[in-house]
Protein backbone atom coordinates (compact mmCIF):
# COMPACT_ATOMS: atom_id res chain seq x y z
CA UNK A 1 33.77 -128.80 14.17
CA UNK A 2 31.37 -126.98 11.49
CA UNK A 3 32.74 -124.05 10.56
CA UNK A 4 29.85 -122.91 9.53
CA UNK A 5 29.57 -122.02 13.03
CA UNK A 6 30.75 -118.56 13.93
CA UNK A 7 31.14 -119.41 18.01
CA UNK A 8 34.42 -118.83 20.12
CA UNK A 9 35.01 -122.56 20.08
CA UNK A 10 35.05 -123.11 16.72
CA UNK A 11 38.13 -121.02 16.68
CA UNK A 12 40.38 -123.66 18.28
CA UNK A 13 40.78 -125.63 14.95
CA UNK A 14 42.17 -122.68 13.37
CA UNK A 15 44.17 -121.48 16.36
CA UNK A 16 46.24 -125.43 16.28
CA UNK A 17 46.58 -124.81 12.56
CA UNK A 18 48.12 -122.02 12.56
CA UNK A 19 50.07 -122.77 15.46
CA UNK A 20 51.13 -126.08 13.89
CA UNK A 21 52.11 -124.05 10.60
CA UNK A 22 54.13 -121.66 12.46
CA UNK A 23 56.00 -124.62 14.19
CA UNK A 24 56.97 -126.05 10.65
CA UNK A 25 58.14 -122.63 9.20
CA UNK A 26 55.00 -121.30 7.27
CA UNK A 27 53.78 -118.05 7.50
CA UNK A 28 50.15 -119.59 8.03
CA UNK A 29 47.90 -122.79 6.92
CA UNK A 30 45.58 -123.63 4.18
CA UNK A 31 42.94 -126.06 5.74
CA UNK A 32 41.11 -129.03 4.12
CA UNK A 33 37.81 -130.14 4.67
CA UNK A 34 37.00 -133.60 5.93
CA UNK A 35 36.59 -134.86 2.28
CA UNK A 36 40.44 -133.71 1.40
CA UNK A 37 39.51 -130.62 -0.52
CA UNK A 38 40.63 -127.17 0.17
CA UNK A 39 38.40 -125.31 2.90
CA UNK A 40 39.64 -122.42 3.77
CA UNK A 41 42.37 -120.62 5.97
CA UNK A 42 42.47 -120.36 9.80
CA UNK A 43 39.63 -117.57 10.14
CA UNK A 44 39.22 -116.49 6.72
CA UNK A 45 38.26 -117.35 3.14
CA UNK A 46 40.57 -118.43 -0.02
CA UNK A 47 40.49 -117.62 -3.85
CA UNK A 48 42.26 -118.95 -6.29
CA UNK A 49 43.05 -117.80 -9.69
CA UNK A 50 44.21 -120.14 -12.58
CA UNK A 51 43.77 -118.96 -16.64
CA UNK A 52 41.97 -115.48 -15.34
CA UNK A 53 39.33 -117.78 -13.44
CA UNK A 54 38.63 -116.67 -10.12
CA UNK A 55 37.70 -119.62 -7.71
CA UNK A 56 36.34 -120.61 -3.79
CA UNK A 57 35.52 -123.22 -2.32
CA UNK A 58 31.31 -123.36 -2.04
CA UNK A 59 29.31 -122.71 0.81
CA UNK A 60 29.03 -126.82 1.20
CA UNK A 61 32.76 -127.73 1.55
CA UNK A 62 32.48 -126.99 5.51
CA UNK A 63 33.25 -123.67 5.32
CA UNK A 64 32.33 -119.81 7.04
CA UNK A 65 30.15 -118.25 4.77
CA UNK A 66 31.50 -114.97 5.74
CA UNK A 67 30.60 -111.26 5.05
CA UNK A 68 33.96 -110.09 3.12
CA UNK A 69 33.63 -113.67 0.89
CA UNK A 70 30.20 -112.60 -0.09
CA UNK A 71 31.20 -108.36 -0.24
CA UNK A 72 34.16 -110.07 -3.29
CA UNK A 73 31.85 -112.10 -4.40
CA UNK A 74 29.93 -109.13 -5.73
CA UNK A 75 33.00 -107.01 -6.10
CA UNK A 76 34.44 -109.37 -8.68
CA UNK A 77 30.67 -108.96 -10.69
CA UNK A 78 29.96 -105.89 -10.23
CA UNK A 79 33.21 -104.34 -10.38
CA UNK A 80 35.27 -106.55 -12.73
CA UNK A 81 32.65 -108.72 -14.79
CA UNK A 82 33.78 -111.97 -13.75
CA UNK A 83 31.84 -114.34 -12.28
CA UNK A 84 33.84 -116.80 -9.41
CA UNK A 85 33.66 -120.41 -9.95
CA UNK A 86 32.04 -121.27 -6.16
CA UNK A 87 33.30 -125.17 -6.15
CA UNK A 88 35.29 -127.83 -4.69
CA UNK A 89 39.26 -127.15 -4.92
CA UNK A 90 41.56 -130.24 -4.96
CA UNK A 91 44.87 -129.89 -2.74
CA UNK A 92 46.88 -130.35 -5.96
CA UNK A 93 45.74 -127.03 -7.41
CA UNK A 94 47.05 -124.89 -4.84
CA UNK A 95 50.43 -125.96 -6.98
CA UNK A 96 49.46 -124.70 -10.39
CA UNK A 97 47.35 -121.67 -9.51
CA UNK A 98 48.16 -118.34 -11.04
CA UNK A 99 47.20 -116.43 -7.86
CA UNK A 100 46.22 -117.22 -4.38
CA UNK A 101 44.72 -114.56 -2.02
CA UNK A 102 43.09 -114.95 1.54
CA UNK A 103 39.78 -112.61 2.08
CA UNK A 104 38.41 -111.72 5.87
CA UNK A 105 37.78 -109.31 8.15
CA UNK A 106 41.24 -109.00 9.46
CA UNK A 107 42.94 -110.20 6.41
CA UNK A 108 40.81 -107.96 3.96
CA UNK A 109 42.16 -109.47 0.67
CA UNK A 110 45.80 -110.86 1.82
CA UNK A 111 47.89 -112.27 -1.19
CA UNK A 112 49.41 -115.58 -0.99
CA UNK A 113 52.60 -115.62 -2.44
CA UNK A 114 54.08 -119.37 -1.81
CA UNK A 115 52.58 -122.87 -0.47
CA UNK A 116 54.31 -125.06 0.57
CA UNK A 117 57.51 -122.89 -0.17
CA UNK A 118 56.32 -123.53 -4.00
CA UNK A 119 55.99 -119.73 -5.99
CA UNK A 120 52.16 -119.20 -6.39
CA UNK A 121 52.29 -117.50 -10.15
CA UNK A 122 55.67 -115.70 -10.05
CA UNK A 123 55.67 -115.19 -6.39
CA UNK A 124 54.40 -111.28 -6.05
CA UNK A 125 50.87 -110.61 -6.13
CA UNK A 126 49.07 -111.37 -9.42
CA UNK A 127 46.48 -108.66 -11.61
CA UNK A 128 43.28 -109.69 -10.48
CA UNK A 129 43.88 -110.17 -6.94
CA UNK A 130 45.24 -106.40 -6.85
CA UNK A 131 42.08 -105.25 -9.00
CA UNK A 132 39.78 -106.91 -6.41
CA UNK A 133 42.40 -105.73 -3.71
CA UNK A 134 41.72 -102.39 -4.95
CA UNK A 135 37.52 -102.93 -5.42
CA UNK A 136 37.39 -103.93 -1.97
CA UNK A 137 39.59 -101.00 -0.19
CA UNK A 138 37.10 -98.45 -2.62
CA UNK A 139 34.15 -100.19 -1.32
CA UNK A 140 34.96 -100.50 2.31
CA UNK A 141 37.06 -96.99 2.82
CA UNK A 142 34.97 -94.11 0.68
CA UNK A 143 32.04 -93.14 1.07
CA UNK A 144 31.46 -92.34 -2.36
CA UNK A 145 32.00 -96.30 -2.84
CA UNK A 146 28.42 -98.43 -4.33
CA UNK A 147 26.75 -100.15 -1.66
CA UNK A 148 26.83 -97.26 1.16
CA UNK A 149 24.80 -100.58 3.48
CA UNK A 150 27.97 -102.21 3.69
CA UNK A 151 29.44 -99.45 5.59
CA UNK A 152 28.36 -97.98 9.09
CA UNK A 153 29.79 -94.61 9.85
CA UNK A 154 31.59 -94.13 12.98
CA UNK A 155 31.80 -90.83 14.46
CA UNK A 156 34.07 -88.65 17.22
């Protein structure tokens, strides 16, 4: 199913993924696209850090483009002058990335520490994931934050 389809269905991929993952003792899955290279997670986007060079899949490896993978986009500019490499991510360099983070709604920016029960980096959660981290809770959570359009007030 294209991901690139935000509809209830589409879901079910992601839903037997993570199911399937659970079954074999992960925490969650990484999913591949239908030409072998890394998509994304179950429901949200992935970065990848190797030699300070912050990485995603592009828009055209079959996955969401999604609001928070565009907000970090920006963040990582804007906020920490580096531009992310937007291309396609062999499997094998999930094993010698520096740092691994999922980004969503729900997952915000969610480190991944180990795949495959392999140490991502040293295993905690590296620099620039917790500088973006950081970016992204200051943009989404003050109000004195740039981009005041990303936010909608709620009120009592």
């Amino acid at each position: 199913m294209p991901a690139r389809v935000k509809a209830a269905a589409n879901y079910q991929n992601s839903r037997l993924a993570l199911l399937q993952a659970k079954t074999d003792g992960y925490d969650d899955a990484i999913l591949l696209n239908s030409d072998g290279s890394v998509a994304e997670g179950p429901g949200y986007t992935i970065f990848l850090v190797r030699d300070h060079q912050p990485m995603t899949p592009p828009v055209t490896s079959n996955i969401l483009e999604g609001v928070t993978r565009a907000t970090l986009l920006t963040l990582f500019r804007e906020s920490l002058g580096v531009e992310v490499e937007q291309r396609e991510i062999d499997r094998t360099e999930l094993y010698v990335a520096d740092e691994a983070f999922f980004a969503g709604t729900a997952a915000e920016v969610t480190p991944i520490l180990s795949i495959d029960r392999h140490p991502v980096g040293d295993g905690t959660m590296g620099p620039l994931t917790a500088k973006v981290r950081e970016a992204y809770f200051h943009a989404v959570r003050t109000g004195s934050a740039p981009h005041p359009e990303w936010r909608t007030p709620v009120y009592a």
